[in-house]
Protein backbone atom coordinates (compact mmCIF):
# COMPACT_ATOMS: atom_id res chain seq x y z
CA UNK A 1 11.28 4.67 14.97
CA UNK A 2 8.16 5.79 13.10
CA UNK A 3 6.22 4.65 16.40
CA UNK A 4 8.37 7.17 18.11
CA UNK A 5 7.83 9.82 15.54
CA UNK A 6 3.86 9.32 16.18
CA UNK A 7 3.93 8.97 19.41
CA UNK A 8 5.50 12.38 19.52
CA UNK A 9 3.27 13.94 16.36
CA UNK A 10 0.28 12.77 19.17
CA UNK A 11 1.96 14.36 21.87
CA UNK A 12 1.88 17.80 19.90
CA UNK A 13 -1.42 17.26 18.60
CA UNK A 14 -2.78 17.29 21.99
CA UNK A 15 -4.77 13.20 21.34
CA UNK A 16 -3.91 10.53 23.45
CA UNK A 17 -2.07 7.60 21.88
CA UNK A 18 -2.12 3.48 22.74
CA UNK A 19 1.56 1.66 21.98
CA UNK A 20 -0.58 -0.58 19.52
CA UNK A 21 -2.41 2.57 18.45
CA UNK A 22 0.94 4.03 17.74
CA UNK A 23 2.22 0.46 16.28
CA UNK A 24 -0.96 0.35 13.55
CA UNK A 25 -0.32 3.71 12.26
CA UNK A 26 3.31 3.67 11.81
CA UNK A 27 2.99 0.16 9.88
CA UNK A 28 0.57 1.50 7.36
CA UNK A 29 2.44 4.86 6.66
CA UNK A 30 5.15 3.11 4.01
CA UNK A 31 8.29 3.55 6.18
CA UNK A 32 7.42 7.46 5.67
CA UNK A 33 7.67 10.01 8.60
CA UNK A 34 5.66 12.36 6.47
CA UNK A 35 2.95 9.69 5.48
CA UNK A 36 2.73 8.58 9.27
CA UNK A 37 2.33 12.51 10.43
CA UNK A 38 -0.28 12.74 7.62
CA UNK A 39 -2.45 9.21 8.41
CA UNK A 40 -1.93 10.72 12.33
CA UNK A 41 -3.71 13.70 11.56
CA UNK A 42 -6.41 12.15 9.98
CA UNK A 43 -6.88 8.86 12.74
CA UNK A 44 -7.01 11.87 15.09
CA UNK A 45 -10.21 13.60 13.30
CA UNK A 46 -11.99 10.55 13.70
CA UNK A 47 -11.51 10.15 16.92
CA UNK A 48 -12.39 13.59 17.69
CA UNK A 49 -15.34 12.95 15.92
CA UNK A 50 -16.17 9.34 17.51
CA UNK A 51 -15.38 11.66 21.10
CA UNK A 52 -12.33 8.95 21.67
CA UNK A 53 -9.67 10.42 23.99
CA UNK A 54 -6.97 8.07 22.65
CA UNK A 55 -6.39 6.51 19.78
CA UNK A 56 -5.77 2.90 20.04
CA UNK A 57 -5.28 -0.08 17.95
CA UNK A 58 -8.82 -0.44 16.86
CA UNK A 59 -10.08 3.23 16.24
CA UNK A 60 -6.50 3.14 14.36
CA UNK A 61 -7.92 0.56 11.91
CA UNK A 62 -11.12 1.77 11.64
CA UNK A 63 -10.22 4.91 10.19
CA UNK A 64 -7.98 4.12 8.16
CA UNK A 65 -9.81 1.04 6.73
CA UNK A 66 -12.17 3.77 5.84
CA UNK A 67 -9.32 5.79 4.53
CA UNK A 68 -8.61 2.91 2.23
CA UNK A 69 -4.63 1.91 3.59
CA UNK A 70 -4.93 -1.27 3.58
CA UNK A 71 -2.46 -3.59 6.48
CA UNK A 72 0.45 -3.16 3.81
CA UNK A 73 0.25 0.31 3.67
CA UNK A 74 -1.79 0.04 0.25
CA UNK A 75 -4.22 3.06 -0.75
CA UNK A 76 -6.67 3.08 -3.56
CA UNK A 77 -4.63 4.22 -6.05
CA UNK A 78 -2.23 1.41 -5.46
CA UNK A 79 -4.61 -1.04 -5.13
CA UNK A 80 -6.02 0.06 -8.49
CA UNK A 81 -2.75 -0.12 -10.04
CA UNK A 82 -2.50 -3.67 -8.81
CA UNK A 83 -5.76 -4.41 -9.96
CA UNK A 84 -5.44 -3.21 -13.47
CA UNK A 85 -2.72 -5.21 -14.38
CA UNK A 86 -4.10 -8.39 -12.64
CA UNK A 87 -7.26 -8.29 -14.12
CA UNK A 88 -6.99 -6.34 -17.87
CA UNK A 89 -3.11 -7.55 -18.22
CA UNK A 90 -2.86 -11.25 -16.72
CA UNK A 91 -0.60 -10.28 -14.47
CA UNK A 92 1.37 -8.19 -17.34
CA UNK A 93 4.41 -8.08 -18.86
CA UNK A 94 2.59 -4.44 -19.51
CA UNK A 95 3.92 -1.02 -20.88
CA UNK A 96 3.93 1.19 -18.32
CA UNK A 97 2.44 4.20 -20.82
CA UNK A 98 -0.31 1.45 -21.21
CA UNK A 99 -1.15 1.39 -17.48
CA UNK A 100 -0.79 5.26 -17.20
CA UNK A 101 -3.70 6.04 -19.95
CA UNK A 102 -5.64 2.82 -18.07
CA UNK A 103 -5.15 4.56 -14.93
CA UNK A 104 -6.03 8.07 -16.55
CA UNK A 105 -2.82 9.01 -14.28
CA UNK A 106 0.56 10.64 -15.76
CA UNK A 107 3.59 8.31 -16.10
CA UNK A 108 5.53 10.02 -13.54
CA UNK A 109 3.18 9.96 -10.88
CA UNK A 110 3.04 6.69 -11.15
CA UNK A 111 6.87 5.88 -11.70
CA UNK A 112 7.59 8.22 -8.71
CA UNK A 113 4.71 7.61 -6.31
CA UNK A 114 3.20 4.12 -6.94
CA UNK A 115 5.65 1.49 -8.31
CA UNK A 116 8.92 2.20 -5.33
CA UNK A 117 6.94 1.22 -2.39
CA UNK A 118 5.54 -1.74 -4.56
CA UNK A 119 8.89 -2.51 -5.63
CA UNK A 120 10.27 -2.67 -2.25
CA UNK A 121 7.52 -4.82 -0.85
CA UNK A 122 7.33 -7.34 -3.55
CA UNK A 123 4.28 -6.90 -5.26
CA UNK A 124 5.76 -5.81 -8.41
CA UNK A 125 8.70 -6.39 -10.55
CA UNK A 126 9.97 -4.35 -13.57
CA UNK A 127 11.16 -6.12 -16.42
CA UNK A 128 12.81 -5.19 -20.03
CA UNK A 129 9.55 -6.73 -21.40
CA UNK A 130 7.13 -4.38 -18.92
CA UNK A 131 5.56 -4.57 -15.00
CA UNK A 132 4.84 -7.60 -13.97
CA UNK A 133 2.48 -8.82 -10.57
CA UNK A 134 4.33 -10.80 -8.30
CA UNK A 135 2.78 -13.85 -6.96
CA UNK A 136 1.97 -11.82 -3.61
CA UNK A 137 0.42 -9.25 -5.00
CA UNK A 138 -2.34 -11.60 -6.47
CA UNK A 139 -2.44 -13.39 -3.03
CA UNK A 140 -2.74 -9.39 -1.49
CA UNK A 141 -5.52 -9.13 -4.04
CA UNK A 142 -7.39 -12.15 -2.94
CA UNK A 143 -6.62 -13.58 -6.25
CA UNK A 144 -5.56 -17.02 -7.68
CA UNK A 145 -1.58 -16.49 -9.37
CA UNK A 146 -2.43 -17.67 -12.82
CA UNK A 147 -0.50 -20.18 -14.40
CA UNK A 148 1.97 -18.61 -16.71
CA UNK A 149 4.25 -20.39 -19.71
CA UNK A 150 6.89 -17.76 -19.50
CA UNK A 151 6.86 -18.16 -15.74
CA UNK A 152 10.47 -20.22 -16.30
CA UNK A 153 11.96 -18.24 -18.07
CA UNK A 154 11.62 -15.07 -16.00
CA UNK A 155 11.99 -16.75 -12.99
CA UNK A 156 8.10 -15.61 -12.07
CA UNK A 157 5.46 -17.02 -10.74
CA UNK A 158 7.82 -20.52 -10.23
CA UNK A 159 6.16 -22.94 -8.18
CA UNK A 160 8.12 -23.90 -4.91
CA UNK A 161 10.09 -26.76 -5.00
């Protein structure tokens, strides 16, 4: 559906559009319409400004790898997020008033913005104790899932059996 609503969004922009041009920007906008209109409009500047007629799958990725969205749909402010519990938190259980003033962002922007879209793709979990990384969000991160003693009990970071 998204690759329908920027397929169309092209269409009224006046830039031509590739299926897997179409394809890479609707899997990067977050199941959004609004956020695939919005990463549309800017994969269209830079191909206006890289004189591209259409947008395919690799213009696609080129702009918005230099957009920072990520292949998950991840932009810098997410990625941060991520970051700053993995590497200043272990992975957390963390406050999230703690992450807000580590983020220098305000608590709702980050309860309302940041953490659903994590949620729903399993890079984070909230718990009564605080947010806490998911072993794919280290393995998004590049990093190694540390070894955790409470890892039983809260049913995290469990090895396969």
């Amino acid at each position: 559906e998204l690759e329908h609503i920027v397929n169309r969004g092209a269409r009224i922009l006046g830039v031509g559009m590739t299926e897997d041009g179409a394809h890479e920007i609707a899997k990067r906008s977050r199941g959004t319409p609004r956020i695939a209109g919005r990463l549309l409009r800017r994969v269209r500047d830079f191909a206006v400004v890289a004189g591209d007629e259409n947008v395919d799958q690799a213009l696609a990725d080129k702009a918005l790898s230099q957009l920072e969205v990520d292949n998950a749909g991840l932009d810098s402010l997410d990625r941060r997020y991520l970051s700053q519990i993995a590497m200043n938190f272990g992975g957390g259980p963390v406050g999230i008033e703690t992450i807000a003033a580590a983020l220098s962002e305000p608590r709702d922007a980050i309860e309302e913005i940041v953490e659903p879209y994590l949620i729903q793709n399993g890079f984070l979990q909230r718990t009564p104790r605080g947010r806490v990384l998911t072993p794919q969000a280290f393995q998004h991160l590049g990093l190694a899932v540390p070894k955790r003693p409470d890892a039983p009990q809260l049913g995290l970071f469990a090895e396969p059996e």
